[in-house]
C-alpha atoms as a PDB file:
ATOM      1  CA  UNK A   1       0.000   0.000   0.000  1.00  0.00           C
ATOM      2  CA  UNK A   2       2.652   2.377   0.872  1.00  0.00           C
ATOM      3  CA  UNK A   3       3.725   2.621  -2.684  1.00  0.00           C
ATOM      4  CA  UNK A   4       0.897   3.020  -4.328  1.00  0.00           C
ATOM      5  CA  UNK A   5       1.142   6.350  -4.689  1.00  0.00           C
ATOM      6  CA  UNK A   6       4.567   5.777  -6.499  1.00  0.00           C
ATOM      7  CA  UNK A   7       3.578   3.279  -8.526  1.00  0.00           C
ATOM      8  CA  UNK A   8      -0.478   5.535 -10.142  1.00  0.00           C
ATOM      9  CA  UNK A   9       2.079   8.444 -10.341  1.00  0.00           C
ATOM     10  CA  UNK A  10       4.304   6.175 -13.181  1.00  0.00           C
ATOM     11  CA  UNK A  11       1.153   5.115 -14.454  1.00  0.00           C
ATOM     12  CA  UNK A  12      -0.235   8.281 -14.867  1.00  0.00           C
ATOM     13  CA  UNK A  13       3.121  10.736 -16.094  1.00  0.00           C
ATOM     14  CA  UNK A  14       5.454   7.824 -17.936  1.00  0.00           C
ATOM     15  CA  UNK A  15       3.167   4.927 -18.407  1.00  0.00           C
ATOM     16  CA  UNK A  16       4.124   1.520 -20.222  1.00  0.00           C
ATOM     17  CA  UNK A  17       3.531   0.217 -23.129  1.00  0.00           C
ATOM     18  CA  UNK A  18       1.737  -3.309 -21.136  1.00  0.00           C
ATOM     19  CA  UNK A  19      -1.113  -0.629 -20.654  1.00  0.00           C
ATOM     20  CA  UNK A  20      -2.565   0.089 -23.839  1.00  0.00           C
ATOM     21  CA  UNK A  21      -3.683  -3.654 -24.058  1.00  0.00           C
ATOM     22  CA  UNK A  22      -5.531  -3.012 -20.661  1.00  0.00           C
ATOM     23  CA  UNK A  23      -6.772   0.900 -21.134  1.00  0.00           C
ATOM     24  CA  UNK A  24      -6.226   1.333 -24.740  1.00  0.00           C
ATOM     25  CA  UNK A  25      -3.631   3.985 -23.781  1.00  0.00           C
ATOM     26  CA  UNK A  26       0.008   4.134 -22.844  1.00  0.00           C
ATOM     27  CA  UNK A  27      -0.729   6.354 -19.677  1.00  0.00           C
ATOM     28  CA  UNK A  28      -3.718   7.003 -17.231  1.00  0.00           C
ATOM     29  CA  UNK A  29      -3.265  10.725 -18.012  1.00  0.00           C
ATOM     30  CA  UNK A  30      -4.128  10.017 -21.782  1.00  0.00           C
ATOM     31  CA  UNK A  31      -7.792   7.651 -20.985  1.00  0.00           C
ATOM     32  CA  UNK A  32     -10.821   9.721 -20.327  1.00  0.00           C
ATOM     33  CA  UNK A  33     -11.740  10.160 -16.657  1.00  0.00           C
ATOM     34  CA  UNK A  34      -9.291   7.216 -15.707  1.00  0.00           C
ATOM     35  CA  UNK A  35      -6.735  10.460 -14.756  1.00  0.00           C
ATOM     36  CA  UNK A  36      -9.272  11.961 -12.683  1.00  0.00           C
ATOM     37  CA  UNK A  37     -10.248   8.627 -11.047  1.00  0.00           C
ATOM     38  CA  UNK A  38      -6.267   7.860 -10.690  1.00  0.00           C
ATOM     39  CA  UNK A  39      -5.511  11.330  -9.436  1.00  0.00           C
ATOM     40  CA  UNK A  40      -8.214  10.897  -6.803  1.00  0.00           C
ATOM     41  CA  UNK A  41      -7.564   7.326  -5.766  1.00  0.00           C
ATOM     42  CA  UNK A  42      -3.907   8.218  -5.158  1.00  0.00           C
ATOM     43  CA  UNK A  43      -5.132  10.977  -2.215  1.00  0.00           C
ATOM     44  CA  UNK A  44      -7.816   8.859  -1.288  1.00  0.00           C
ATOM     45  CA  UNK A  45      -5.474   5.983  -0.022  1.00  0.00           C
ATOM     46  CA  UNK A  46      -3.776   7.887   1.921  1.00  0.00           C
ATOM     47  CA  UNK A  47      -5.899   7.349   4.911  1.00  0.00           C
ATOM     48  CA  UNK A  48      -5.643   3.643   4.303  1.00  0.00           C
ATOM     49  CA  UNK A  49      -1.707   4.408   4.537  1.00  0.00           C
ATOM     50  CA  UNK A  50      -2.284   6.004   7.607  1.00  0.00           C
ATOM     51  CA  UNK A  51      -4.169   3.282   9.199  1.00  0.00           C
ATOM     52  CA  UNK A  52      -1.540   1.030   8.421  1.00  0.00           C
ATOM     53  CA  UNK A  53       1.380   2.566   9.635  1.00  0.00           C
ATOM     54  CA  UNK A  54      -0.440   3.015  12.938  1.00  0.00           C
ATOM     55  CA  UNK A  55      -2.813   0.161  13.452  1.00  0.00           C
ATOM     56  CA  UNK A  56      -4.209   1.677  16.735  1.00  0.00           C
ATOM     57  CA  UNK A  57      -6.166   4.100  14.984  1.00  0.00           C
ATOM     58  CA  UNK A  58      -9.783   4.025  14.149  1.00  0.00           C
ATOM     59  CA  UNK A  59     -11.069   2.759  11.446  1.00  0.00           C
ATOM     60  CA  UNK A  60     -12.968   6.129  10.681  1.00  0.00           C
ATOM     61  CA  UNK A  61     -10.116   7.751   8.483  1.00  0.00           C
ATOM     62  CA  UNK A  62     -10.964   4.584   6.176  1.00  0.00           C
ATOM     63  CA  UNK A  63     -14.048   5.877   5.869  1.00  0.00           C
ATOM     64  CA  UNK A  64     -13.111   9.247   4.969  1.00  0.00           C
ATOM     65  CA  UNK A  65     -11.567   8.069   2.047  1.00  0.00           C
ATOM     66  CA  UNK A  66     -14.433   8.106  -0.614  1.00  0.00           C
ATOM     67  CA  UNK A  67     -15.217  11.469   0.597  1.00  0.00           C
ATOM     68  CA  UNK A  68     -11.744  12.668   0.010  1.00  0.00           C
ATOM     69  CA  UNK A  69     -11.624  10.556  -3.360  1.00  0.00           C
ATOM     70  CA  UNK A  70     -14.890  12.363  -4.148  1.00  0.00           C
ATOM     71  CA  UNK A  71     -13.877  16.081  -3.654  1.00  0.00           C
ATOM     72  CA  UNK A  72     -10.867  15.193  -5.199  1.00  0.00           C
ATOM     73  CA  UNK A  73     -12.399  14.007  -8.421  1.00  0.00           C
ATOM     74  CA  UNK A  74     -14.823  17.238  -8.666  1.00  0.00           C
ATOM     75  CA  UNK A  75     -11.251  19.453  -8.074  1.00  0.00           C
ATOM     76  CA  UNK A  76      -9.408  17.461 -11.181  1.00  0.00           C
ATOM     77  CA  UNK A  77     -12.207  18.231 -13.290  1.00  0.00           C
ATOM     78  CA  UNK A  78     -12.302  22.064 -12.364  1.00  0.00           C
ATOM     79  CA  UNK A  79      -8.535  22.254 -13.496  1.00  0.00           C
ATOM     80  CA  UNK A  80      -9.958  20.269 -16.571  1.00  0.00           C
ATOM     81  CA  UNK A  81     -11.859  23.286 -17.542  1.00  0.00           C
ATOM     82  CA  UNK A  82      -9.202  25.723 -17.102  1.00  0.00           C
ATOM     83  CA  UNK A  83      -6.929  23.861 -19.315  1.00  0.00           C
ATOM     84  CA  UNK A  84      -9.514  22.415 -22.007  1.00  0.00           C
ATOM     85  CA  UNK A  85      -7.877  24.827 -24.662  1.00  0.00           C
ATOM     86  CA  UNK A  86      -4.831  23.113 -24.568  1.00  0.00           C
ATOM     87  CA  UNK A  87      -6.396  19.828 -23.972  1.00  0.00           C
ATOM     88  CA  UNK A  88      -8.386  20.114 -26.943  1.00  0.00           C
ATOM     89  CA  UNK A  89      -5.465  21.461 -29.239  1.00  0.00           C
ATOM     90  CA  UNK A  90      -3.242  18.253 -28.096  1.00  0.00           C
ATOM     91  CA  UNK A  91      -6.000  15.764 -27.874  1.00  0.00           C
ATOM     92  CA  UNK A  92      -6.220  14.724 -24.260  1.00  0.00           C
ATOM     93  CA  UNK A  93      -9.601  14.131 -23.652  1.00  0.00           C
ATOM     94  CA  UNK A  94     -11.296  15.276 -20.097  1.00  0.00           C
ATOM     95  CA  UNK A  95     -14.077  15.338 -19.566  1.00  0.00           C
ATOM     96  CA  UNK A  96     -15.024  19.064 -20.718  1.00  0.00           C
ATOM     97  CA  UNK A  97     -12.481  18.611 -23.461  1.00  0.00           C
ATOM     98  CA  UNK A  98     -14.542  15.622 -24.802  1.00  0.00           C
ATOM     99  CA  UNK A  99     -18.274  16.318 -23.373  1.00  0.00           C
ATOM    100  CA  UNK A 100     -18.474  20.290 -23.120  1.00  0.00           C
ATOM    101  CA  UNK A 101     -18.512  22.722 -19.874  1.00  0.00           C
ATOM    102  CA  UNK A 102     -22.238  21.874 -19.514  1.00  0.00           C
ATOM    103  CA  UNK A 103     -21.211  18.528 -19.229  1.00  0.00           C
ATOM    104  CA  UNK A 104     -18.092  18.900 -16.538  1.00  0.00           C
ATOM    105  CA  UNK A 105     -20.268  21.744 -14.281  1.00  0.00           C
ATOM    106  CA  UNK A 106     -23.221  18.764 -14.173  1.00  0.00           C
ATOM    107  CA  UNK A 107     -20.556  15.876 -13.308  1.00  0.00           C
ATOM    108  CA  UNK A 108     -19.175  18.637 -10.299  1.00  0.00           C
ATOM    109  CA  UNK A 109     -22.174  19.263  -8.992  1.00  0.00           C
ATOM    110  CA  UNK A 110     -23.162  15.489  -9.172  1.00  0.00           C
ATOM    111  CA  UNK A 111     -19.818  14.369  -6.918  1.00  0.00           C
ATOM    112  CA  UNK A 112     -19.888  17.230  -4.530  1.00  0.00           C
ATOM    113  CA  UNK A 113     -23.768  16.658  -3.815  1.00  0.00           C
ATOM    114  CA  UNK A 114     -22.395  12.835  -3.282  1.00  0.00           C
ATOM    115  CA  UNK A 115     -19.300  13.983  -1.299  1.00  0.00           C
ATOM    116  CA  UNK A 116     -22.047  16.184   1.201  1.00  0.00           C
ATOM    117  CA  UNK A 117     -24.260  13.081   1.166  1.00  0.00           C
ATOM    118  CA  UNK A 118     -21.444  10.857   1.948  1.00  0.00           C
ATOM    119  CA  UNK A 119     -20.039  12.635   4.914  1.00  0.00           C
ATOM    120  CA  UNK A 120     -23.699  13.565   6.575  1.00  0.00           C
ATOM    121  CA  UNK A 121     -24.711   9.561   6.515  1.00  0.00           C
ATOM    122  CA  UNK A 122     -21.615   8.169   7.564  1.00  0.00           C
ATOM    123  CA  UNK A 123     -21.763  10.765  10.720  1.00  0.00           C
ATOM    124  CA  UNK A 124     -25.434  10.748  11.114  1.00  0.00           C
ATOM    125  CA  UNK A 125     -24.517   6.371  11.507  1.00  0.00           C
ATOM    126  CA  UNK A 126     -22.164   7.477  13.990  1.00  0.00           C
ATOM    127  CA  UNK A 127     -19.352   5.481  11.852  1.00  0.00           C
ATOM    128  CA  UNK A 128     -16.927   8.379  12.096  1.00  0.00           C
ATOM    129  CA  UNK A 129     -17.116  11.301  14.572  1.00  0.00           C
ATOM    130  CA  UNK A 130     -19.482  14.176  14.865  1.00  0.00           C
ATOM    131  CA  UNK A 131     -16.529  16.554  14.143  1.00  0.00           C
ATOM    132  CA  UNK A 132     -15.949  14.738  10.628  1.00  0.00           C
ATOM    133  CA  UNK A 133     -19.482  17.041   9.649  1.00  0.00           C
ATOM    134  CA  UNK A 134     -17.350  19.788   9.422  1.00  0.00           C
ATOM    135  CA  UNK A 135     -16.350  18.790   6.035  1.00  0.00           C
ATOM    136  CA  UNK A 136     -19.859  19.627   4.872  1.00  0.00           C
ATOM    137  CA  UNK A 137     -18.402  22.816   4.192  1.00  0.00           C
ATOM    138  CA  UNK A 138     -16.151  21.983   1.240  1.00  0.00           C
ATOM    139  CA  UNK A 139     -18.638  20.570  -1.377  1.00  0.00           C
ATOM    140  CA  UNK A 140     -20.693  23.997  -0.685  1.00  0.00           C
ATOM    141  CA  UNK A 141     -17.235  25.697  -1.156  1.00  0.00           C
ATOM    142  CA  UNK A 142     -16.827  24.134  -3.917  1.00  0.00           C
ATOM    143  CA  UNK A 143     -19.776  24.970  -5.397  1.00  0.00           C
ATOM    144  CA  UNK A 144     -19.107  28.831  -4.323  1.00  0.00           C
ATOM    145  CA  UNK A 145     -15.718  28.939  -6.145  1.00  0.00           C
ATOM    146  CA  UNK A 146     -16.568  27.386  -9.127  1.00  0.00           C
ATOM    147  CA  UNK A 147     -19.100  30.092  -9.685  1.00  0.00           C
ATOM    148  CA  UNK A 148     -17.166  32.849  -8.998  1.00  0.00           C
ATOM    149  CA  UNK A 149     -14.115  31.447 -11.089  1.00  0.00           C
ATOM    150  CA  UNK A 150     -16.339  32.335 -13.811  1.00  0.00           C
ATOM    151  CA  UNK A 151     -15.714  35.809 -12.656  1.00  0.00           C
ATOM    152  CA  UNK A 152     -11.842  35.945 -11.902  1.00  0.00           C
ATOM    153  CA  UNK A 153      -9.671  35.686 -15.706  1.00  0.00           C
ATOM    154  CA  UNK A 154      -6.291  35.064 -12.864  1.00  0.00           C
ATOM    155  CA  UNK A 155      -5.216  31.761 -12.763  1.00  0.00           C
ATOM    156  CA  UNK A 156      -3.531  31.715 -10.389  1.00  0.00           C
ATOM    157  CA  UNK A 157      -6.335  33.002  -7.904  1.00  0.00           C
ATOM    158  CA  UNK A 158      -8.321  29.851  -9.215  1.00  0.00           C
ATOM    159  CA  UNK A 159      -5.752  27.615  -8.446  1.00  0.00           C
ATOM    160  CA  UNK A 160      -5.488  29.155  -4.933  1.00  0.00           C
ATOM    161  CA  UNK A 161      -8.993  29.232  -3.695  1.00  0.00           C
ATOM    162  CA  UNK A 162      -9.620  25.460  -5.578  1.00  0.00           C
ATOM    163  CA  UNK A 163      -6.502  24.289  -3.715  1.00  0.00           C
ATOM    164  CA  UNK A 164      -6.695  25.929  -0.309  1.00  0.00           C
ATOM    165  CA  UNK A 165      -9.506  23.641   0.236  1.00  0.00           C
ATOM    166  CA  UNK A 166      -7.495  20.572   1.466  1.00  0.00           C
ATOM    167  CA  UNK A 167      -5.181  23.370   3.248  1.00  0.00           C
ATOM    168  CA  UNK A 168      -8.523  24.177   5.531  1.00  0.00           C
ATOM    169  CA  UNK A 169     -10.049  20.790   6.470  1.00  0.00           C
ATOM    170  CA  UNK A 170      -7.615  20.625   9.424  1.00  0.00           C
ATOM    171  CA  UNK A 171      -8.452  23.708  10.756  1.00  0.00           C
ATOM    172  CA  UNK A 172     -12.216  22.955  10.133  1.00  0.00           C
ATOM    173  CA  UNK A 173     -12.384  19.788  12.046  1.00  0.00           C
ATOM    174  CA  UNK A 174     -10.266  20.720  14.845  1.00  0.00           C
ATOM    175  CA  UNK A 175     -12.616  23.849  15.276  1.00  0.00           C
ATOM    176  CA  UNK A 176     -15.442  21.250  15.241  1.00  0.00           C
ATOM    177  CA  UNK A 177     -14.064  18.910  17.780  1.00  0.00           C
END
């Protein structure tokens, strides 16, 4: 498990030639949605890293995994969007690249409602602590700065509010606890 990560980031950048018989492409990056999928499976593990290194920990960061691999997959396909005029002039085909921005906002909206859902039944089942529904927060953030990205032509203040997300769960949850 611990090198996991390692091993979907060769996948994904270098690739091998063994893979096209399995994908029909050389490397994850180049398969529609399997680079969003790999890019959020290789965060997503990372509790199940966790809970291996240190066995005496719950079992609830397992089961914040799909809502981290969730959030995750909503965030690849924002970047998607920002960069689907040079992913349509090279041929890598994302999601809005191949299916249109109408397309892409719908598939968003459809993981972060899933992400929110997630969180609030595996709390509500008292499978991971009450705290943990501090995270309803982000998929409503998310919604929030994809709507006002429409608004800001900068990059790099896209990128920023996008990827200070996973910067303020910690804060979130230890507020909440």
């Amino acid at each position: 498990a611990l090198l996991m990560p390692i091993v979907l980031t060769v996948l994904y950048s270098i690739g091998s030639d063994r893979l096209v018989k399995l994908t029909g492409a050389r490397r994850f990056k180049d398969k529609l949605i399997v680079k969003n999928v790999t890019t959020s499976f290789g965060w997503a593990i990372i509790p199940l890293i966790v809970c291996l290194y240190f066995p005496q920990i719950s079992a609830a960061p397992l089961l914040i995994a799909p809502f981290v691999f969730l959030r995750l997959l909503s965030n690849t396909v924002f970047f998607d969007i920002r960069d689907i005029k040079a992913d349509t002039s090279f041929g890598t085909r994302t999601i809005p690249a191949v299916y249109g921005l109408g397309a892409a906002n719908t598939f968003m909206q459809a993981t972060d409602v899933a992400a929110f859902c997630y969180i609030v039944l595996v709390t509500l089942y008292g499978l991971v602590p009450y705290f943990a529904l501090a995270l309803v927060v982000f998929p409503i953030y998310s919604f929030l700065y994809r709507y006002l990205a429409a608004f800001v032509d900068k990059d790099v203040i896209r990128d920023l509010i996008a990827d200070a997300e996973y910067v303020l769960w910690a804060p979130a949850i230890y507020l909440a606890k």
